[in-house]
PDB file of N, CA and C in Angstrom:
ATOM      1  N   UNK A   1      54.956  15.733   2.010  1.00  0.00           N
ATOM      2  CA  UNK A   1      55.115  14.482   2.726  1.00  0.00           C
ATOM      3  C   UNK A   1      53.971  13.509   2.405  1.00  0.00           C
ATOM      4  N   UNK A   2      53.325  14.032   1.906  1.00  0.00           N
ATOM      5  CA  UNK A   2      51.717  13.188   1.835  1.00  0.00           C
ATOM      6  C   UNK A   2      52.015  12.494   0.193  1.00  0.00           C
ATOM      7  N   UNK A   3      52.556  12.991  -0.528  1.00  0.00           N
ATOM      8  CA  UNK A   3      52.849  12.634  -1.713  1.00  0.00           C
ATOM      9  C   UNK A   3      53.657  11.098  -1.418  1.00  0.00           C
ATOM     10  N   UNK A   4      54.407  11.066  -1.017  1.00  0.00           N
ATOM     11  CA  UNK A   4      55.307  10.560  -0.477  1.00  0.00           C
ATOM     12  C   UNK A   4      54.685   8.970   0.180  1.00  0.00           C
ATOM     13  N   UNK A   5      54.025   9.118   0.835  1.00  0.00           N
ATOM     14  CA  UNK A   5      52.543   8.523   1.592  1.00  0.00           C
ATOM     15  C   UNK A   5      52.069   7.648   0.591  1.00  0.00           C
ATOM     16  N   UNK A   6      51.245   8.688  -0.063  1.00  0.00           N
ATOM     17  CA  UNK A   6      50.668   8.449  -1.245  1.00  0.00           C
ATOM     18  C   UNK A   6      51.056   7.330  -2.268  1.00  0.00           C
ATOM     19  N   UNK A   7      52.211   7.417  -2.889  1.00  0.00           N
ATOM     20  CA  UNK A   7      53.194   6.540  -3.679  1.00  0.00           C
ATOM     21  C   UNK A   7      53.532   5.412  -2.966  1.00  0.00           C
ATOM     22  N   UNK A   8      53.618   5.317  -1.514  1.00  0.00           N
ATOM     23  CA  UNK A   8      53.956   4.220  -0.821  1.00  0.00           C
ATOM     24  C   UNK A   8      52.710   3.229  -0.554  1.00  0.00           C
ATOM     25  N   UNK A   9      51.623   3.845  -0.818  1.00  0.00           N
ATOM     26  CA  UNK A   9      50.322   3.241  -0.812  1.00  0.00           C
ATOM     27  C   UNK A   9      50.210   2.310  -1.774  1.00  0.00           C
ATOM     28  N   UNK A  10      49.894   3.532  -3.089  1.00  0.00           N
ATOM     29  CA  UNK A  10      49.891   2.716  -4.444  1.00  0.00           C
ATOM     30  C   UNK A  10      51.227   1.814  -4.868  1.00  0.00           C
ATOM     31  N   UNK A  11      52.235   1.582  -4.421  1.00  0.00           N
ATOM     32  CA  UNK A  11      53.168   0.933  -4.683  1.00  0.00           C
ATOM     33  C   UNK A  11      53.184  -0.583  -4.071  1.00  0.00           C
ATOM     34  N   UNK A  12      52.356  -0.518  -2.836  1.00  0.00           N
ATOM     35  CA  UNK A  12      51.842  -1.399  -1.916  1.00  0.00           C
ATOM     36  C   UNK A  12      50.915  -1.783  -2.537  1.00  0.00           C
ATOM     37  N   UNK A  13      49.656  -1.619  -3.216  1.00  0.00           N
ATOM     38  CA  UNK A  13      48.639  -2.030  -3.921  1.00  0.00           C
ATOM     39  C   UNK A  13      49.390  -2.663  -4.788  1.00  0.00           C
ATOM     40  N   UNK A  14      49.839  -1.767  -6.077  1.00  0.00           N
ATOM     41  CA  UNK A  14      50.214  -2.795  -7.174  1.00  0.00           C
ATOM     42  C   UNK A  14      51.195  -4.292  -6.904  1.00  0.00           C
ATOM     43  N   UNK A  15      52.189  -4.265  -5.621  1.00  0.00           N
ATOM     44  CA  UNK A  15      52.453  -5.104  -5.645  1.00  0.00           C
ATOM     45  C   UNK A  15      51.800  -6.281  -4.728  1.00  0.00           C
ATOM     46  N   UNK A  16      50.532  -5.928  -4.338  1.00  0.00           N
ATOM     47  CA  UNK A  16      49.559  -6.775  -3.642  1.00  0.00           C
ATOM     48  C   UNK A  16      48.665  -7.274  -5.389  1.00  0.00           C
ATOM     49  N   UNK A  17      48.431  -6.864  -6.344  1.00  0.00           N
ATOM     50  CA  UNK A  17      47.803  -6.656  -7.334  1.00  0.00           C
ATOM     51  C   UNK A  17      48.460  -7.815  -8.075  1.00  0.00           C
ATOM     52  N   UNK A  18      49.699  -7.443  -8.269  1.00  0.00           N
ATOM     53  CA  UNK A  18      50.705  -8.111  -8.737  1.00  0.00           C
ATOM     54  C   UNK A  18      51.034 -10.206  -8.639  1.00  0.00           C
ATOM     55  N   UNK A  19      51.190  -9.707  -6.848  1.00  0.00           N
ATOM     56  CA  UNK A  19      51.074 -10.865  -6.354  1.00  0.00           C
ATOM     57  C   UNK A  19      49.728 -12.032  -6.188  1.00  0.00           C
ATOM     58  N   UNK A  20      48.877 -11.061  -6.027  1.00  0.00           N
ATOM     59  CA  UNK A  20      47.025 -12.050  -6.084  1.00  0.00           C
ATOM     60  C   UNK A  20      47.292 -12.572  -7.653  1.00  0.00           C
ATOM     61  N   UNK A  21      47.334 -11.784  -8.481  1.00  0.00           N
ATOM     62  CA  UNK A  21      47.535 -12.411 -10.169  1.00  0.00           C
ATOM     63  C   UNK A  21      48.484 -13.259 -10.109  1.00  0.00           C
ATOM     64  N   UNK A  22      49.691 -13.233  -9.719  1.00  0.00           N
ATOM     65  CA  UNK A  22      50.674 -14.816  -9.761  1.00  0.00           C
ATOM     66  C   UNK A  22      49.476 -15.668  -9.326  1.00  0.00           C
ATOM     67  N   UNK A  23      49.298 -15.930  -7.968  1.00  0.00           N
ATOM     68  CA  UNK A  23      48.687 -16.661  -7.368  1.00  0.00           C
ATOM     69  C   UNK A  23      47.387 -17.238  -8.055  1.00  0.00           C
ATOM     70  N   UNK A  24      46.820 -16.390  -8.604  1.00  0.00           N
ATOM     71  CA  UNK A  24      45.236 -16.818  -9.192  1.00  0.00           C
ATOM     72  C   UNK A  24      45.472 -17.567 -10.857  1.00  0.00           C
ATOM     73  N   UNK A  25      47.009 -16.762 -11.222  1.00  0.00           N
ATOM     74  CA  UNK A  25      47.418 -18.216 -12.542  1.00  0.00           C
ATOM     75  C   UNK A  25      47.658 -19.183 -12.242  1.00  0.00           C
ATOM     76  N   UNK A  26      48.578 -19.380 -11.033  1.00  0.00           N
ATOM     77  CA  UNK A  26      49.062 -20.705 -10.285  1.00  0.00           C
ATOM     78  C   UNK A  26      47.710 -21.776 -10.496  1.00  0.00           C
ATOM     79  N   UNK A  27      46.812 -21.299  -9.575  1.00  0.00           N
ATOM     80  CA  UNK A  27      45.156 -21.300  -9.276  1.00  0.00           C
ATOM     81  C   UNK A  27      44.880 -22.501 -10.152  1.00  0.00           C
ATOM     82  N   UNK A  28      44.310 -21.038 -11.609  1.00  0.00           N
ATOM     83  CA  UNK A  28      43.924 -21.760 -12.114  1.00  0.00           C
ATOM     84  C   UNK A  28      44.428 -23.000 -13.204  1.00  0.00           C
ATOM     85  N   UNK A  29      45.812 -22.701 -13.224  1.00  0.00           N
ATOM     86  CA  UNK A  29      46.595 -23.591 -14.203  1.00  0.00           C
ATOM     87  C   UNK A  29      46.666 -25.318 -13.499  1.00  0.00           C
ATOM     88  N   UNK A  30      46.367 -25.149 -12.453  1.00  0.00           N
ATOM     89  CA  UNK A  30      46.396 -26.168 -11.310  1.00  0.00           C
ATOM     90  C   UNK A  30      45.228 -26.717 -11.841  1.00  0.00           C
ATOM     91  N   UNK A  31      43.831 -26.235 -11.718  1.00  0.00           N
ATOM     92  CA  UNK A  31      42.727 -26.302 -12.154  1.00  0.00           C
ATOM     93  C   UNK A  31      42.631 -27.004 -13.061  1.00  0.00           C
ATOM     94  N   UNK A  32      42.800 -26.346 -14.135  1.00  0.00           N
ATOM     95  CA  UNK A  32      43.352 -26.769 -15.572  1.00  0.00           C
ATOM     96  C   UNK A  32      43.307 -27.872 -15.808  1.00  0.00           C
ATOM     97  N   UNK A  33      44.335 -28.332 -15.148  1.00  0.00           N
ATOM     98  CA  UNK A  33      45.125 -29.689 -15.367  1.00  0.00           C
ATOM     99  C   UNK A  33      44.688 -30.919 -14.917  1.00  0.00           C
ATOM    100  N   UNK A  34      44.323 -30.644 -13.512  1.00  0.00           N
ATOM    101  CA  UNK A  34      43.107 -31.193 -13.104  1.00  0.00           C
ATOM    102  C   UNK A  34      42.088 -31.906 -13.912  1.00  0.00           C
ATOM    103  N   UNK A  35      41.233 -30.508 -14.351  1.00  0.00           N
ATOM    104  CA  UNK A  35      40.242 -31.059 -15.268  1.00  0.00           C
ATOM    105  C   UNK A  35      40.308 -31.649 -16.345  1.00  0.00           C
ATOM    106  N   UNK A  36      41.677 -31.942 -17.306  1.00  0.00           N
ATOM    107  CA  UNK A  36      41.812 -32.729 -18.139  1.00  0.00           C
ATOM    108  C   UNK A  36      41.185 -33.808 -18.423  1.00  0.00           C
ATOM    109  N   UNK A  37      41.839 -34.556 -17.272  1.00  0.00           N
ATOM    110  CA  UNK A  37      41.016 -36.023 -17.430  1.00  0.00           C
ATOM    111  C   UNK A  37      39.866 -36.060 -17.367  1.00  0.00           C
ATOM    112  N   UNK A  38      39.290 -35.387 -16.071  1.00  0.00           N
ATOM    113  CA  UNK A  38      37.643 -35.221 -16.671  1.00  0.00           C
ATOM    114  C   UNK A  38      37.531 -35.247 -18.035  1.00  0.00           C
ATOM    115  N   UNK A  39      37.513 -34.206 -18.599  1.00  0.00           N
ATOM    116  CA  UNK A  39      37.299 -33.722 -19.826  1.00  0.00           C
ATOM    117  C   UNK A  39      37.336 -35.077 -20.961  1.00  0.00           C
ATOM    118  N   UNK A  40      38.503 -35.967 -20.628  1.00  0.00           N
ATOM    119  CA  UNK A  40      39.116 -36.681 -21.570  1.00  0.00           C
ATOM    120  C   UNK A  40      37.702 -38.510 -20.918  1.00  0.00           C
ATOM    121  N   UNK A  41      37.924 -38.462 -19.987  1.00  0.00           N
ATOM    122  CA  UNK A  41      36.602 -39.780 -19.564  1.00  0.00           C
ATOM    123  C   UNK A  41      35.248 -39.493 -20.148  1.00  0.00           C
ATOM    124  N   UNK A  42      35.049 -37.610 -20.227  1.00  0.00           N
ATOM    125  CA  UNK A  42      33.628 -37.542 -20.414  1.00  0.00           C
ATOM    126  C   UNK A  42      33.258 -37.866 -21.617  1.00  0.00           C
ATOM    127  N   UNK A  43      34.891 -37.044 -22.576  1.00  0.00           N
ATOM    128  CA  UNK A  43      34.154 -37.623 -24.224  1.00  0.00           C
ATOM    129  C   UNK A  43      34.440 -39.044 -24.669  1.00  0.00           C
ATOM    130  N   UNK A  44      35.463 -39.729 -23.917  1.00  0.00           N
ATOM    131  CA  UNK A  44      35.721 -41.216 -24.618  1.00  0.00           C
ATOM    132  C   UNK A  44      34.293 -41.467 -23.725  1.00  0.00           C
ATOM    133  N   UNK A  45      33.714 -41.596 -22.350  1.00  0.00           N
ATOM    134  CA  UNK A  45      32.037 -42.422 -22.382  1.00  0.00           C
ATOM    135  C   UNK A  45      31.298 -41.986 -23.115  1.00  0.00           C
ATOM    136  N   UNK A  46      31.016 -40.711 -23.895  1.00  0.00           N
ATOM    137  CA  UNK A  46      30.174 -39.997 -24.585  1.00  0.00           C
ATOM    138  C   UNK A  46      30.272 -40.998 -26.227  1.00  0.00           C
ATOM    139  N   UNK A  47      31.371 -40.696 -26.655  1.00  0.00           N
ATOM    140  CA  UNK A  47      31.582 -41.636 -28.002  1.00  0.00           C
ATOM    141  C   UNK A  47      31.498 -42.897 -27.717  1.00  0.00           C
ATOM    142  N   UNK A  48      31.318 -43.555 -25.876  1.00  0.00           N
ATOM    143  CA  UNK A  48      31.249 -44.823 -26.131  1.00  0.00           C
ATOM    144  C   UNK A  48      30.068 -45.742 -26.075  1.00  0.00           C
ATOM    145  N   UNK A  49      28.998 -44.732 -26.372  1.00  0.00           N
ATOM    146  CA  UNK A  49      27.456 -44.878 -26.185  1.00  0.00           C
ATOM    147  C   UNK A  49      27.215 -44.853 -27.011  1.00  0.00           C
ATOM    148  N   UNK A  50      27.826 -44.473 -28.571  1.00  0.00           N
ATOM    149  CA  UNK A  50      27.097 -44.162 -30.106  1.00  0.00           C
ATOM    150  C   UNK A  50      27.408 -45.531 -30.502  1.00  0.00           C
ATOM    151  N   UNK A  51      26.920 -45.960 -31.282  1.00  0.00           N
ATOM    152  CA  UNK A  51      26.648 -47.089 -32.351  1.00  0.00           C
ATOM    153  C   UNK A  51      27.836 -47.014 -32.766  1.00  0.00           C
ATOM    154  N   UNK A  52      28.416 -48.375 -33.471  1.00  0.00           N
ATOM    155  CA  UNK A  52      29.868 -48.800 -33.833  1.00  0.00           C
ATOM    156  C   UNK A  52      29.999 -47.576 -35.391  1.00  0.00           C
ATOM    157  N   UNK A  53      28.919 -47.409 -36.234  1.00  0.00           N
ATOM    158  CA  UNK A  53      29.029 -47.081 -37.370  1.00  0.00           C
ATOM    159  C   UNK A  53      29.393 -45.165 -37.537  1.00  0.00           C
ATOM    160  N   UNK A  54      29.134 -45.013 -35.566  1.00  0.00           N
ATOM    161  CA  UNK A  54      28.921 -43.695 -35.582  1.00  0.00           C
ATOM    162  C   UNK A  54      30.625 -43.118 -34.753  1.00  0.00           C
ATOM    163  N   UNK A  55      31.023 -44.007 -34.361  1.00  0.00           N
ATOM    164  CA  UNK A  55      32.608 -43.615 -33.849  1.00  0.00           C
ATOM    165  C   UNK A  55      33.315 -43.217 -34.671  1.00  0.00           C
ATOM    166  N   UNK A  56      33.430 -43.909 -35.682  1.00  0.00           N
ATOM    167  CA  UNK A  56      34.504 -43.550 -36.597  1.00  0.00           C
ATOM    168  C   UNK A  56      34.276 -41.648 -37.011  1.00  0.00           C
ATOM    169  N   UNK A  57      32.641 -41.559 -37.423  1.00  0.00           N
ATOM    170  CA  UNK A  57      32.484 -40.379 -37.951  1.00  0.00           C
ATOM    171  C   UNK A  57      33.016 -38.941 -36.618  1.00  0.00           C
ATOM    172  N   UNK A  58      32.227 -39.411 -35.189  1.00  0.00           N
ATOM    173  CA  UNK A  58      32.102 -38.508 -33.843  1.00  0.00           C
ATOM    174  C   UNK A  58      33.910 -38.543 -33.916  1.00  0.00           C
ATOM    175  N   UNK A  59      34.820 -39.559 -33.725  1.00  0.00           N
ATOM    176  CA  UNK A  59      36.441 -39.373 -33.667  1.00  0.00           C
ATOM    177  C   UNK A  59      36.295 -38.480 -34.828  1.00  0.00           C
ATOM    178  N   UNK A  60      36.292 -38.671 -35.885  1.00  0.00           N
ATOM    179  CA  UNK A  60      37.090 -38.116 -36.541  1.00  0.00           C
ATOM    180  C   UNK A  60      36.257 -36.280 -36.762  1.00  0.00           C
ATOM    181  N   UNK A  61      34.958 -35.838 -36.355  1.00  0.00           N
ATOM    182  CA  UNK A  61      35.050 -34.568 -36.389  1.00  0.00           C
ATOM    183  C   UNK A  61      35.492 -34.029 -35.116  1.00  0.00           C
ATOM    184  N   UNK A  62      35.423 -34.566 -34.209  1.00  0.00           N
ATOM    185  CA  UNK A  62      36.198 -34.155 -32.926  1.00  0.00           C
ATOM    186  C   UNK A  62      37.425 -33.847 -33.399  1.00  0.00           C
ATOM    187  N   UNK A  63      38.487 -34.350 -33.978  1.00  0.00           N
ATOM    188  CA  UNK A  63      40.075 -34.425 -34.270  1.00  0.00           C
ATOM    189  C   UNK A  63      39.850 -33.150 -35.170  1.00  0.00           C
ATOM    190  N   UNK A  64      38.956 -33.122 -36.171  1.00  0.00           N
ATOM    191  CA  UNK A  64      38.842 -31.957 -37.067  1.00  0.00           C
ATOM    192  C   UNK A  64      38.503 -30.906 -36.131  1.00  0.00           C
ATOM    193  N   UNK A  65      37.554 -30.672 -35.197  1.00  0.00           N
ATOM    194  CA  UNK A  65      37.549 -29.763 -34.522  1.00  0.00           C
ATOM    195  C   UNK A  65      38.620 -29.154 -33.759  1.00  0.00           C
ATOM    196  N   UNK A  66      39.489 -29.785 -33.247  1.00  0.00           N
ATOM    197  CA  UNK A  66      40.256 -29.829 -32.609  1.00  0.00           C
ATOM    198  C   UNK A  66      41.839 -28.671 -33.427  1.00  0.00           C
ATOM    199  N   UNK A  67      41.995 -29.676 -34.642  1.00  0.00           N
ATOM    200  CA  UNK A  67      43.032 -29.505 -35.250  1.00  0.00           C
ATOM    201  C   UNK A  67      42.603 -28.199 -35.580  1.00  0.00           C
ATOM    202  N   UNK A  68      41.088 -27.293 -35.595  1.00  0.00           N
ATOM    203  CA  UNK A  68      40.883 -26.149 -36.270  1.00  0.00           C
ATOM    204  C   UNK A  68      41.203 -25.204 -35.314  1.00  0.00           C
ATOM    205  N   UNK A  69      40.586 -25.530 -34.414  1.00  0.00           N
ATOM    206  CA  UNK A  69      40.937 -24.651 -32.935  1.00  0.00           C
ATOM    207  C   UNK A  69      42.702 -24.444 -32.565  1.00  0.00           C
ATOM    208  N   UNK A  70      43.251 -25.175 -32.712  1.00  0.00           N
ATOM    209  CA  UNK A  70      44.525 -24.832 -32.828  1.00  0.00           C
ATOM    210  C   UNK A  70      45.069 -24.430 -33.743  1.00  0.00           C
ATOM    211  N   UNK A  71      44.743 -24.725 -34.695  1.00  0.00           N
ATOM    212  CA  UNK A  71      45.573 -23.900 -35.745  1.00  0.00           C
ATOM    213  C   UNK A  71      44.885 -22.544 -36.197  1.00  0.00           C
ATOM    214  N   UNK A  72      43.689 -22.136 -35.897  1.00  0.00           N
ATOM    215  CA  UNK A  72      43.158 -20.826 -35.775  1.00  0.00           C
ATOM    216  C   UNK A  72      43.329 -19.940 -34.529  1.00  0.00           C
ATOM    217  N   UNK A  73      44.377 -20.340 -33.726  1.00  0.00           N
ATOM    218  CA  UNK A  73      44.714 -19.523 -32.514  1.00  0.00           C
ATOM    219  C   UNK A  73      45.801 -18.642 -32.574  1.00  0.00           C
ATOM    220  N   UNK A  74      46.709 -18.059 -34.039  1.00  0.00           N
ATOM    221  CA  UNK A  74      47.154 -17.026 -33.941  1.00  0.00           C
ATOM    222  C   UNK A  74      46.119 -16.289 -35.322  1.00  0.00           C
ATOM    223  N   UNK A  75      45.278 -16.492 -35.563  1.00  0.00           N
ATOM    224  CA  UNK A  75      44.530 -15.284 -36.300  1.00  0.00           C
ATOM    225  C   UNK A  75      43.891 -14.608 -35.427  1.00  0.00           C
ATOM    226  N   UNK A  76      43.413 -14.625 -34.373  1.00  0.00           N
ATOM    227  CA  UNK A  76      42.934 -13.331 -33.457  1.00  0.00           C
ATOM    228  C   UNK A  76      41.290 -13.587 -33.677  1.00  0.00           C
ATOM    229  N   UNK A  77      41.191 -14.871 -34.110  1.00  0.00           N
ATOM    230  CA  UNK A  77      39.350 -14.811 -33.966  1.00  0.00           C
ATOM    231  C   UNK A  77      38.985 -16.750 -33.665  1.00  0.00           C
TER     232      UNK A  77
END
């Protein structure tokens, strides 16, 4: 009978386990999204403090950075 118990425990955990992880992607995907715009005000004021001669170069390794990071996201490094 204790077995029994037992399994009803851990079955109760994992789906408490289960459910905190939905919740904490919800979380942070919320988060996420959120912080975009931050993200996106901090670097357009950041590039908008460099010298006219220096935008062109800061855009365009940003975009290179960018384009590397994504397209190096199914090699596994």
């Amino acid at each position: 009978m204790s077995y029994i118990i037992n399994f009803l425990k851990e079955l109760g955990q994992f789906f408490e386990t289960a459910l905190d992880m939905a919740v904490n992607f919800i979380q942070q995907t919320l988060t996420f999204i959120k912080l975009i715009p931050v993200g996106v005000n901090m670097l357009v004021t950041s590039v908008g403090y460099l010298p006219s001669i220096l935008i062109v170069f800061a855009t365009l390794s940003i975009t290179v950075s960018v384009i590397y990071l994504v397209l190096g996201r199914g090699q596994g490094g």
